[in-house]
N, C-alpha and C. Protein backbone atom coordinates (compact mmCIF):
# COMPACT_ATOMS: atom_id res chain seq x y z
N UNK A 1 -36.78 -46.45 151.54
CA UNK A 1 -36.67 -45.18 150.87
C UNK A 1 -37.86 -45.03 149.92
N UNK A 2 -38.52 -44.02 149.86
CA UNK A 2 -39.78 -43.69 149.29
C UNK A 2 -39.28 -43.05 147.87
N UNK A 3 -39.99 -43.49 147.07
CA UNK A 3 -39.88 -42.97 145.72
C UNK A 3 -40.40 -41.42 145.27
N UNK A 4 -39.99 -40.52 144.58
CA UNK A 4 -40.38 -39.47 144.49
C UNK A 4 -41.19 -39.25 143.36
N UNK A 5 -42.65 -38.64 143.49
CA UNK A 5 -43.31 -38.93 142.35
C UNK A 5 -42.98 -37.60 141.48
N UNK A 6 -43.17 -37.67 140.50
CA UNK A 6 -43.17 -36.77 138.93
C UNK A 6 -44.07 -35.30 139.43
N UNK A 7 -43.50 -33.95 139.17
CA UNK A 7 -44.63 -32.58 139.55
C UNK A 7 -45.53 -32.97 138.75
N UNK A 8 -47.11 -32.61 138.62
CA UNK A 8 -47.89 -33.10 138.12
C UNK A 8 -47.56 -31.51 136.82
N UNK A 9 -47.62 -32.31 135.52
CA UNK A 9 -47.81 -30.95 134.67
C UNK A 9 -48.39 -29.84 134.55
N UNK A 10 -49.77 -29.55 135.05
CA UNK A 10 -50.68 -28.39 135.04
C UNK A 10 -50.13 -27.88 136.64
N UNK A 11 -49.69 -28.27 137.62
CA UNK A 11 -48.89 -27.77 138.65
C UNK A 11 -47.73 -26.66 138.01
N UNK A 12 -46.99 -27.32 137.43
CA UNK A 12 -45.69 -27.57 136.93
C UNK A 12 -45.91 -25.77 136.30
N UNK A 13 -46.95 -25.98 135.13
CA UNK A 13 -47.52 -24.67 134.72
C UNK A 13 -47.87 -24.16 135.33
N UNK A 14 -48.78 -23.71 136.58
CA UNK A 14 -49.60 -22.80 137.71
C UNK A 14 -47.99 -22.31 138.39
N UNK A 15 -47.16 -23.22 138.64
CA UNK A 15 -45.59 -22.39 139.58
C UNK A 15 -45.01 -21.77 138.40
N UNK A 16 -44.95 -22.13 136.79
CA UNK A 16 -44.42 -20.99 136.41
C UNK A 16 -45.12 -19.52 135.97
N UNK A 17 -46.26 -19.37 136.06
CA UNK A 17 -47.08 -18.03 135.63
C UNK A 17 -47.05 -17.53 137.04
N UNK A 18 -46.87 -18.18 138.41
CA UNK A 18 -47.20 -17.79 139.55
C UNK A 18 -45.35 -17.05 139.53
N UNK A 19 -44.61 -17.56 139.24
CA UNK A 19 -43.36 -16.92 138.97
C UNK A 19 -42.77 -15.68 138.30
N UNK A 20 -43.57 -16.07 137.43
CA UNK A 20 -43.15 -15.07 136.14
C UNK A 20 -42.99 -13.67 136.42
N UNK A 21 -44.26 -13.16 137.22
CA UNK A 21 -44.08 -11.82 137.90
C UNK A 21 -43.02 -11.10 138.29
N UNK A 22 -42.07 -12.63 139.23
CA UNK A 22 -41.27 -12.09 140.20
C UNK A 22 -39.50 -11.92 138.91
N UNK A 23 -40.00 -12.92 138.00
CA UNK A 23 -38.97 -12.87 136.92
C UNK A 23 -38.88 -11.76 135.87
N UNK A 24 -40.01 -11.08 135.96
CA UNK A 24 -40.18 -9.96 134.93
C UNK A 24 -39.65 -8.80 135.84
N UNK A 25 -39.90 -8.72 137.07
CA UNK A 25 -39.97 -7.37 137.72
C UNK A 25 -37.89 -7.21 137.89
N UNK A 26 -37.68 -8.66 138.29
CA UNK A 26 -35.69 -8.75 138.13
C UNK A 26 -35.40 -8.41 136.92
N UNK A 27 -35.71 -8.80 136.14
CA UNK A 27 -35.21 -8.55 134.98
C UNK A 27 -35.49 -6.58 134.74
N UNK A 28 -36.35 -6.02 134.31
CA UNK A 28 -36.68 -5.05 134.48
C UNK A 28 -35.60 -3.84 135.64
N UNK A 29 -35.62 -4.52 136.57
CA UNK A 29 -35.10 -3.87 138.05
C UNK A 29 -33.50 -3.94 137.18
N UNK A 30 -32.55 -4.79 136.71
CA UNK A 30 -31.49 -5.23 136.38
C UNK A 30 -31.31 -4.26 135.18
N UNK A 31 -32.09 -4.33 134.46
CA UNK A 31 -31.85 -3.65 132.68
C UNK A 31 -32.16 -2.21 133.21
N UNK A 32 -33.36 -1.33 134.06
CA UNK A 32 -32.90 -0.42 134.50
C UNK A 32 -31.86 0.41 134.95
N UNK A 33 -31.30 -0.22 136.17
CA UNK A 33 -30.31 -0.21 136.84
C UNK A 33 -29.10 -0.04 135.72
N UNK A 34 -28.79 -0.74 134.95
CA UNK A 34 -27.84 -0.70 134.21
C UNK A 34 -28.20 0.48 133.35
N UNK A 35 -29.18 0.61 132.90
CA UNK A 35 -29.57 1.98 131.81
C UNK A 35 -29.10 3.57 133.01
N UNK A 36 -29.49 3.44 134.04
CA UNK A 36 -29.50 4.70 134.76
C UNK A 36 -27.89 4.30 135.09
N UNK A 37 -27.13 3.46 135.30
CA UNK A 37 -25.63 3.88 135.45
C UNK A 37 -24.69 3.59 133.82
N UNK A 38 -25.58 4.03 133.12
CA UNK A 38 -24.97 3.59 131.81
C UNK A 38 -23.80 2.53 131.38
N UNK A 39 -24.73 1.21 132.14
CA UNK A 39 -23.79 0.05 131.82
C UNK A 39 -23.87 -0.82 130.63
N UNK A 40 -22.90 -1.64 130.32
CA UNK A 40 -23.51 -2.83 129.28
C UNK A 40 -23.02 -3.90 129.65
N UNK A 41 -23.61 -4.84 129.05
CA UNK A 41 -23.34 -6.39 129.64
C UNK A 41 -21.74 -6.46 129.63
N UNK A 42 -20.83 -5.95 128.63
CA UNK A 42 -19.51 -5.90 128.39
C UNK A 42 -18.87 -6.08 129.74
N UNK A 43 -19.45 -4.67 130.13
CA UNK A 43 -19.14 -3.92 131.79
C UNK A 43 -19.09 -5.00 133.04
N UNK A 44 -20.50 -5.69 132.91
CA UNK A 44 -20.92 -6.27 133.98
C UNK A 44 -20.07 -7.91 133.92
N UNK A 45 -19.55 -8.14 132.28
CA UNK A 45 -19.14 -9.47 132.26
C UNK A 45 -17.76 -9.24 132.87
N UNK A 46 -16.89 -8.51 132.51
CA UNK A 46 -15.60 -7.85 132.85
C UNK A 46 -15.66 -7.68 134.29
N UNK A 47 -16.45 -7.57 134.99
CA UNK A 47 -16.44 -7.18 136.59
C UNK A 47 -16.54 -8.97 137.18
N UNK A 48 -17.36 -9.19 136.72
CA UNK A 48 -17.36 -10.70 137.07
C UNK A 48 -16.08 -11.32 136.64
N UNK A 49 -15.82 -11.25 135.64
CA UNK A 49 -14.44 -11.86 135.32
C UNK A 49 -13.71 -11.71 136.71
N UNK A 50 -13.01 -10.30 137.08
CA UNK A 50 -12.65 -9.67 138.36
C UNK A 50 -12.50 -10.40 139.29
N UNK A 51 -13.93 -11.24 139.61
CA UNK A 51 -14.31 -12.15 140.37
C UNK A 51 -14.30 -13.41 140.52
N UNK A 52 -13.31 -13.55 139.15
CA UNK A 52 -13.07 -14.97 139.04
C UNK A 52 -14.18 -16.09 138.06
N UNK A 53 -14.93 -15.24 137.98
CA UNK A 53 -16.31 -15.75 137.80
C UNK A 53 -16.69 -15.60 136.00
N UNK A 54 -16.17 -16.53 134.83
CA UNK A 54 -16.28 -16.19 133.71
C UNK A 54 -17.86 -16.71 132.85
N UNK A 55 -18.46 -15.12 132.58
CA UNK A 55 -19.84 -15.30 132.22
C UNK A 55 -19.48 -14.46 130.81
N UNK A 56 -19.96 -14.90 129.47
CA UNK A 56 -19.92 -13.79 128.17
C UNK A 56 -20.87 -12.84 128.20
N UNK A 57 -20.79 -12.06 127.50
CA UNK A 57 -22.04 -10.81 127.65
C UNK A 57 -23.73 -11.35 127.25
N UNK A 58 -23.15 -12.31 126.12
CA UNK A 58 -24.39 -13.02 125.76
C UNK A 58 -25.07 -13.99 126.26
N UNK A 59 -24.20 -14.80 127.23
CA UNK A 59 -25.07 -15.70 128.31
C UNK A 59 -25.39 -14.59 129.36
N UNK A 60 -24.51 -13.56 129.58
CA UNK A 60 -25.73 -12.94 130.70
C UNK A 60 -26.61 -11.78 130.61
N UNK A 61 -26.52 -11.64 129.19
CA UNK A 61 -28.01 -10.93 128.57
C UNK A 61 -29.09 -12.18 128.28
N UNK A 62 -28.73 -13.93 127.83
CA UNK A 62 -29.76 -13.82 127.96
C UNK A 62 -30.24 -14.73 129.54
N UNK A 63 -29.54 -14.53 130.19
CA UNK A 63 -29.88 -14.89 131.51
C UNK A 63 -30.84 -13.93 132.36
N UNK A 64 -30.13 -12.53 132.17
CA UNK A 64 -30.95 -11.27 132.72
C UNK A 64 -32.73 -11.36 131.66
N UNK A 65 -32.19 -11.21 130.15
CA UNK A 65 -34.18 -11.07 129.72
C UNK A 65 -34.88 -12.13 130.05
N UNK A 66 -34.54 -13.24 130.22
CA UNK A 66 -35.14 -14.56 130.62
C UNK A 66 -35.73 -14.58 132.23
N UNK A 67 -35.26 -13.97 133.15
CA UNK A 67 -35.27 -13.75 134.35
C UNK A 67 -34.66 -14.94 134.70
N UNK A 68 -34.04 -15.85 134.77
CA UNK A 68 -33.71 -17.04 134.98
C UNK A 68 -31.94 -16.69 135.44
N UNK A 69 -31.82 -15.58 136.38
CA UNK A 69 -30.90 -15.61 137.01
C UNK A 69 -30.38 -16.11 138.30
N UNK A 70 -29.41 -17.01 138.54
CA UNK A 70 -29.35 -18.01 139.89
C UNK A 70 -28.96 -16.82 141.15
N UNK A 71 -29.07 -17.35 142.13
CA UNK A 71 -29.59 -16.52 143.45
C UNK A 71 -28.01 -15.46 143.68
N UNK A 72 -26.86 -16.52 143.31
CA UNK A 72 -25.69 -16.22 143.29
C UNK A 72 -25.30 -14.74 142.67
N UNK A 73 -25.62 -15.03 141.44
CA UNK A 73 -25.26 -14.22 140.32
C UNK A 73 -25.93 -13.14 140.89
N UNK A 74 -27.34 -13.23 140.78
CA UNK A 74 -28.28 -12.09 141.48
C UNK A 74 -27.37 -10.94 142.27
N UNK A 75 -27.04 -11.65 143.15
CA UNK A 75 -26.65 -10.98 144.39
C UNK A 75 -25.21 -10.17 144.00
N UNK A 76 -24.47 -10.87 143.41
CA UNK A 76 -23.00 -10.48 142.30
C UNK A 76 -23.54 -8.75 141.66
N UNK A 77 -24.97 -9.61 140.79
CA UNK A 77 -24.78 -8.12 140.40
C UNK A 77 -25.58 -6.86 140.83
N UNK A 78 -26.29 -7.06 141.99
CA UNK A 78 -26.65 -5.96 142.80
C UNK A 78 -25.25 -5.36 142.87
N UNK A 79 -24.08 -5.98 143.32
CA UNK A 79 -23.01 -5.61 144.13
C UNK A 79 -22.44 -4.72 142.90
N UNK A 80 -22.18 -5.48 141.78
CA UNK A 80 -21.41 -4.50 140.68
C UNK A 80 -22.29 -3.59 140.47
N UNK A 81 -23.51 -3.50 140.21
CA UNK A 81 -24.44 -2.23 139.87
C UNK A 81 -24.34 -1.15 141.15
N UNK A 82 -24.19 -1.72 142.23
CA UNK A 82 -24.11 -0.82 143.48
C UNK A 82 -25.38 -0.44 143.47
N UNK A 83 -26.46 -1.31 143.18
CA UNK A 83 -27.69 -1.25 143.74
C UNK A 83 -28.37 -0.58 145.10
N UNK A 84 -29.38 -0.02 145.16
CA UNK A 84 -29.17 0.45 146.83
C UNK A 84 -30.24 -0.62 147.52
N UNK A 85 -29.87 -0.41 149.19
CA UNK A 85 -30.36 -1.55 149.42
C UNK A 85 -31.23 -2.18 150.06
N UNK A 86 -32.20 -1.30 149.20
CA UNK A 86 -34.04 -1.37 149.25
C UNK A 86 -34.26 -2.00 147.94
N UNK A 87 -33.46 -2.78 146.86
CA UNK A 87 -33.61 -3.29 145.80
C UNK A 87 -34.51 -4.55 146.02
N UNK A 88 -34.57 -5.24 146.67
CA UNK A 88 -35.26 -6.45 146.61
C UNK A 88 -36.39 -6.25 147.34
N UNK A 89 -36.84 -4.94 148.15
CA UNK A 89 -37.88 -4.46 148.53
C UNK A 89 -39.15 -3.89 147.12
N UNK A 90 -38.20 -3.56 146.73
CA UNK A 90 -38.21 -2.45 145.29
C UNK A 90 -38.95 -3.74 144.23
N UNK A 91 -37.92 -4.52 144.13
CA UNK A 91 -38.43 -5.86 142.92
C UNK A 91 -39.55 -6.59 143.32
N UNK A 92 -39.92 -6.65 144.61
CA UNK A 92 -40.89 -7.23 145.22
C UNK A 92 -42.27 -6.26 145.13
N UNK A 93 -41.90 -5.20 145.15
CA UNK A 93 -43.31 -4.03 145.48
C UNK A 93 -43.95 -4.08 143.37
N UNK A 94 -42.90 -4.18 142.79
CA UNK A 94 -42.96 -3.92 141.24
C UNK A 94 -43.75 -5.12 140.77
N UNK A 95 -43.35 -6.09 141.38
CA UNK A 95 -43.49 -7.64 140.34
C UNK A 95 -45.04 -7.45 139.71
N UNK A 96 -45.77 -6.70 140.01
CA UNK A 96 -47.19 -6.86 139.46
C UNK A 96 -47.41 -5.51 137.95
N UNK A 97 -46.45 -5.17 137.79
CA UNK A 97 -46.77 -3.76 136.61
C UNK A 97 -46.25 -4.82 135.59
C-alpha cells in the first residue's frame, strides 16, 4: 500500500482562487433567488427541517456567504427555492462577474 503524500501548499492555494469564482457566483445565485422570492434563512431552515434535515438559520447563512455549501444541501435548496432549471447553467455562465 502506497503512502499518500501531503497537497503541496502553493497547489493547495492555486485550487482555492481557481474555486472561488464558482463559490461566489452560488452564493450570489442563492441570496438572489431568495431576495426575488422574498425568502429568509428562517424560511429555508424550516423547509429543511420538513425534510428531516436540522440546519439553524445561522449555520446556513453562514454556509450560503462562505460558498462552502455541500453538493447535498445545494441541490435541497434549488428544490425549496423552486429554482428553474437552467440554474446551474446560470451559476456556471456568472462565476466570472
Amino acid at each position: 500500500m502506497s503512502a499518500q503524500r501531503a497537497m503541496n501548499p502553493e497547489q493547495s492555494i492555486r485550487n482555492r482562487q481557481a474555486l472561488q469564482p464558482y463559490k461566489d457566483s452560488i452564493k450570489r445565485y442563492i441570496r438572489s433567488a431568495m431576495q426575488l422570492k422574498g425568502v429568509q434563512y428562517k424560511y429555508l431552515s424550516d423547509e429543511l427541517a420538513k425534510r428531516n434535515i436540522e440546519m439553524k438559520e445561522g449555520n446556513l447563512r453562514s454556509k450560503v456567504y462562505a460558498g462552502t455549501l455541500p453538493t447535498d444541501l445545494f441541490i435541497i435548496l434549488v428544490e425549496i427555492l423552486d429554482m428553474p432549471e437552467h440554474a446551474l447553467s446560470d451559476i456556471i455562465a456568472n462565476k466570472n462577474k
